[in-house]
N, C-alpha and C. Protein backbone atom coordinates (compact mmCIF):
# COMPACT_ATOMS: atom_id res chain seq x y z
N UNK A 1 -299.82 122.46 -2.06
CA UNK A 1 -299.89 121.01 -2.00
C UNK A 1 -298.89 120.49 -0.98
N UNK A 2 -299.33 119.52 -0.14
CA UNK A 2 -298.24 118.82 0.76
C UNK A 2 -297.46 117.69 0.39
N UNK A 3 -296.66 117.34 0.71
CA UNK A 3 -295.79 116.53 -0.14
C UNK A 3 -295.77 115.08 1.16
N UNK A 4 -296.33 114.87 2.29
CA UNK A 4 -296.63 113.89 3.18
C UNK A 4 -297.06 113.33 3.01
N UNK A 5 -297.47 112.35 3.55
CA UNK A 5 -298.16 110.98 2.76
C UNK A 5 -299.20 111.31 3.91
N UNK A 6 -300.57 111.17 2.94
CA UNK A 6 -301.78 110.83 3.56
C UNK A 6 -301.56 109.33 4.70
N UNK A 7 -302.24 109.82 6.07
CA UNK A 7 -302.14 108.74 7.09
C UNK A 7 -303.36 107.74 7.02
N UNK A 8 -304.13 108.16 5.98
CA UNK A 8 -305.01 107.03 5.71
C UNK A 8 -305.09 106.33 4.61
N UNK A 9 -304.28 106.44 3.62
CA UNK A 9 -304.08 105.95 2.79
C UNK A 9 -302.86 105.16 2.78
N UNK A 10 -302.87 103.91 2.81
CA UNK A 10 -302.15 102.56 3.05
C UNK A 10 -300.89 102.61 1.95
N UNK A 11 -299.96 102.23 2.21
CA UNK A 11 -298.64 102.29 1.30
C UNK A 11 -299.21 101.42 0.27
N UNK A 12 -298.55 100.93 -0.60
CA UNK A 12 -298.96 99.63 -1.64
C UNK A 12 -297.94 98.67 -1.10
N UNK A 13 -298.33 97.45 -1.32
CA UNK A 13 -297.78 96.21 -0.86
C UNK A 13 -297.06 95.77 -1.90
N UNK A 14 -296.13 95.43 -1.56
CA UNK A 14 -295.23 94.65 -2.88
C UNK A 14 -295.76 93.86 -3.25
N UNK A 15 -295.73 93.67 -4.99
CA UNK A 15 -296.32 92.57 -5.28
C UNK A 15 -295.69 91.10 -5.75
N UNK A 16 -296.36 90.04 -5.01
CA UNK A 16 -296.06 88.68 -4.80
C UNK A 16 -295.81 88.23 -6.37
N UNK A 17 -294.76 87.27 -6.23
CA UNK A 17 -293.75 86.98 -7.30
C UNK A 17 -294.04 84.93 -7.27
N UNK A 18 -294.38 84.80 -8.42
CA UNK A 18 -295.03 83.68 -8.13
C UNK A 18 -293.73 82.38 -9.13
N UNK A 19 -292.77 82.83 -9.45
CA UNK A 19 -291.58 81.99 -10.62
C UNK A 19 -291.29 80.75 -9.85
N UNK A 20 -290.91 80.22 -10.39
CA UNK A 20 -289.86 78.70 -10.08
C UNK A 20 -288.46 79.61 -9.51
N UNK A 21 -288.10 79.37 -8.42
CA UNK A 21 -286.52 79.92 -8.44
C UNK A 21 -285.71 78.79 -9.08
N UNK A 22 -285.75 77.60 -9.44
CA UNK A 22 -285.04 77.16 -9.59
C UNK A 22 -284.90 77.42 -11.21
N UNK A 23 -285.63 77.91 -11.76
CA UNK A 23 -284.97 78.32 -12.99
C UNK A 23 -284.14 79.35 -13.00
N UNK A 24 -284.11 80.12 -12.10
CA UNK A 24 -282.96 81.06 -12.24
C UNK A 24 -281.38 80.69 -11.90
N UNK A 25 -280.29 80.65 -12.31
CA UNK A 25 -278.81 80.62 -12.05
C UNK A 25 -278.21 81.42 -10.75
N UNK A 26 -278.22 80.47 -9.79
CA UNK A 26 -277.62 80.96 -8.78
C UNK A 26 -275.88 81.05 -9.06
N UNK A 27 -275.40 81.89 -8.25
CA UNK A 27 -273.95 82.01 -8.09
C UNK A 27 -273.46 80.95 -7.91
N UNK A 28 -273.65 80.16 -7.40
CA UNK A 28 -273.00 78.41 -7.19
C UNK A 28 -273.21 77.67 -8.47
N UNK A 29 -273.91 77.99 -9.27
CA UNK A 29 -274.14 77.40 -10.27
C UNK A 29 -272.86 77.77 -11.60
N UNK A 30 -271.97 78.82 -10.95
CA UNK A 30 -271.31 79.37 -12.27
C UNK A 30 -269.63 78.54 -11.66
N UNK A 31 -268.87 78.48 -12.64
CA UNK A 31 -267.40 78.09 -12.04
C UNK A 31 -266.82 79.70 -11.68
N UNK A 32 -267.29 80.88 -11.32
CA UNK A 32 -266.29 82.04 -10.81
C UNK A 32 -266.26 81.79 -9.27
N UNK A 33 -264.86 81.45 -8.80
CA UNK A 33 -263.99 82.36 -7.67
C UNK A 33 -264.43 80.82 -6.69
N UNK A 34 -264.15 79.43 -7.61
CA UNK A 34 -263.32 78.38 -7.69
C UNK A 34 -262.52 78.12 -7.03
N UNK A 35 -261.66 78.57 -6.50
CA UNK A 35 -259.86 78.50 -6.55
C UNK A 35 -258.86 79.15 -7.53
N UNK A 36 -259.70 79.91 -8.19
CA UNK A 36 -258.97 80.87 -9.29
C UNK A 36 -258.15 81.66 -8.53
N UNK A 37 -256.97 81.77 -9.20
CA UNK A 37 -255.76 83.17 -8.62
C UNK A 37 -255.25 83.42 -9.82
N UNK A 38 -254.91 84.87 -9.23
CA UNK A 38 -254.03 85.31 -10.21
C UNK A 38 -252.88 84.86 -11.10
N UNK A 39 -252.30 84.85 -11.96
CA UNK A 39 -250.85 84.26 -12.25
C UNK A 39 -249.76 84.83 -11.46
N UNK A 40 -248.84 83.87 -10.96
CA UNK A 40 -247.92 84.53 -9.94
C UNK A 40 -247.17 83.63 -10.46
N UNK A 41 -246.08 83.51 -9.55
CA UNK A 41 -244.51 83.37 -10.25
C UNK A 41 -244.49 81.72 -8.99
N UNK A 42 -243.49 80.95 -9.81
CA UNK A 42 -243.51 79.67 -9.37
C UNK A 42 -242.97 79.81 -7.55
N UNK A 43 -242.38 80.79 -7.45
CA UNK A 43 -241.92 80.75 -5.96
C UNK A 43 -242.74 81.21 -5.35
N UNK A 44 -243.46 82.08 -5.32
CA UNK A 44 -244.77 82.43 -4.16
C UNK A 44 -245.65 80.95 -4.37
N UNK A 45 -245.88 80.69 -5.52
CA UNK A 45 -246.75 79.15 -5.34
C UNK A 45 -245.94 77.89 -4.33
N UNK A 46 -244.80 77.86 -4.09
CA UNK A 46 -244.10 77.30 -3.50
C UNK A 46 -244.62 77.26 -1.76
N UNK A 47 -244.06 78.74 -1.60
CA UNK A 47 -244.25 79.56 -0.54
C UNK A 47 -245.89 79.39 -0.21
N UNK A 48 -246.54 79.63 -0.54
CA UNK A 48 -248.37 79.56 -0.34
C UNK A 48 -248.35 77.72 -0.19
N UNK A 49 -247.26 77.37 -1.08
CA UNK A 49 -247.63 75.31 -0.94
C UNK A 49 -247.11 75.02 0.46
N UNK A 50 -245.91 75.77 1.02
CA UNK A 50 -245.45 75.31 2.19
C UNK A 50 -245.82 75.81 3.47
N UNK A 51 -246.57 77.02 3.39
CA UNK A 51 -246.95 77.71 4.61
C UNK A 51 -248.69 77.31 4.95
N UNK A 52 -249.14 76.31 3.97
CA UNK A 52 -250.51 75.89 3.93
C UNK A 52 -250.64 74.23 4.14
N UNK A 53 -249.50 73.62 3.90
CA UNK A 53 -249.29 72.29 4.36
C UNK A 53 -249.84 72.01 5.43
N UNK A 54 -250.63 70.89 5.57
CA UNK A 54 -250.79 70.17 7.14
C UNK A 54 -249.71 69.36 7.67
N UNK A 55 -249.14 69.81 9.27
CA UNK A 55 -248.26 69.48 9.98
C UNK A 55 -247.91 68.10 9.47
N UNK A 56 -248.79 66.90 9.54
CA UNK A 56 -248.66 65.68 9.44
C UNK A 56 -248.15 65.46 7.61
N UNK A 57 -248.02 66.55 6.98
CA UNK A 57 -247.36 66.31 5.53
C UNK A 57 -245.86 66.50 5.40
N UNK A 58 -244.74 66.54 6.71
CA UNK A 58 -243.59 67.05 6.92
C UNK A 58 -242.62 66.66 6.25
């Protein structure tokens, strides 16, 4: 037996998916990865507050 695919015999076509997407829950739809961080210590929050400042906040 050969294990090749017959050249006349047509692959199968995926089959067409007919749902509402909007019932499904997209990733935007969930609150993960927000502005969430880790817990860190009040001085790196400092440090991340002052090295992220806009110039005009001096």
């Amino acid at each position: 037996m050969s294990t090749t695919p017959d050249p006349e015999t047509p692959a199968p076509r995926p089959a067409l998916v007919f749902d509402d997407p909007l019932d499904q829950q997209s990733s935007d739809d969930t609150d993960r990865d927000w502005g969430e961080r880790p817990e860190g210590d009040s001085a790196g929050d400092l440090k991340r507050f002052l090295d992220e400042k806009p110039p005009h906040h001096l």
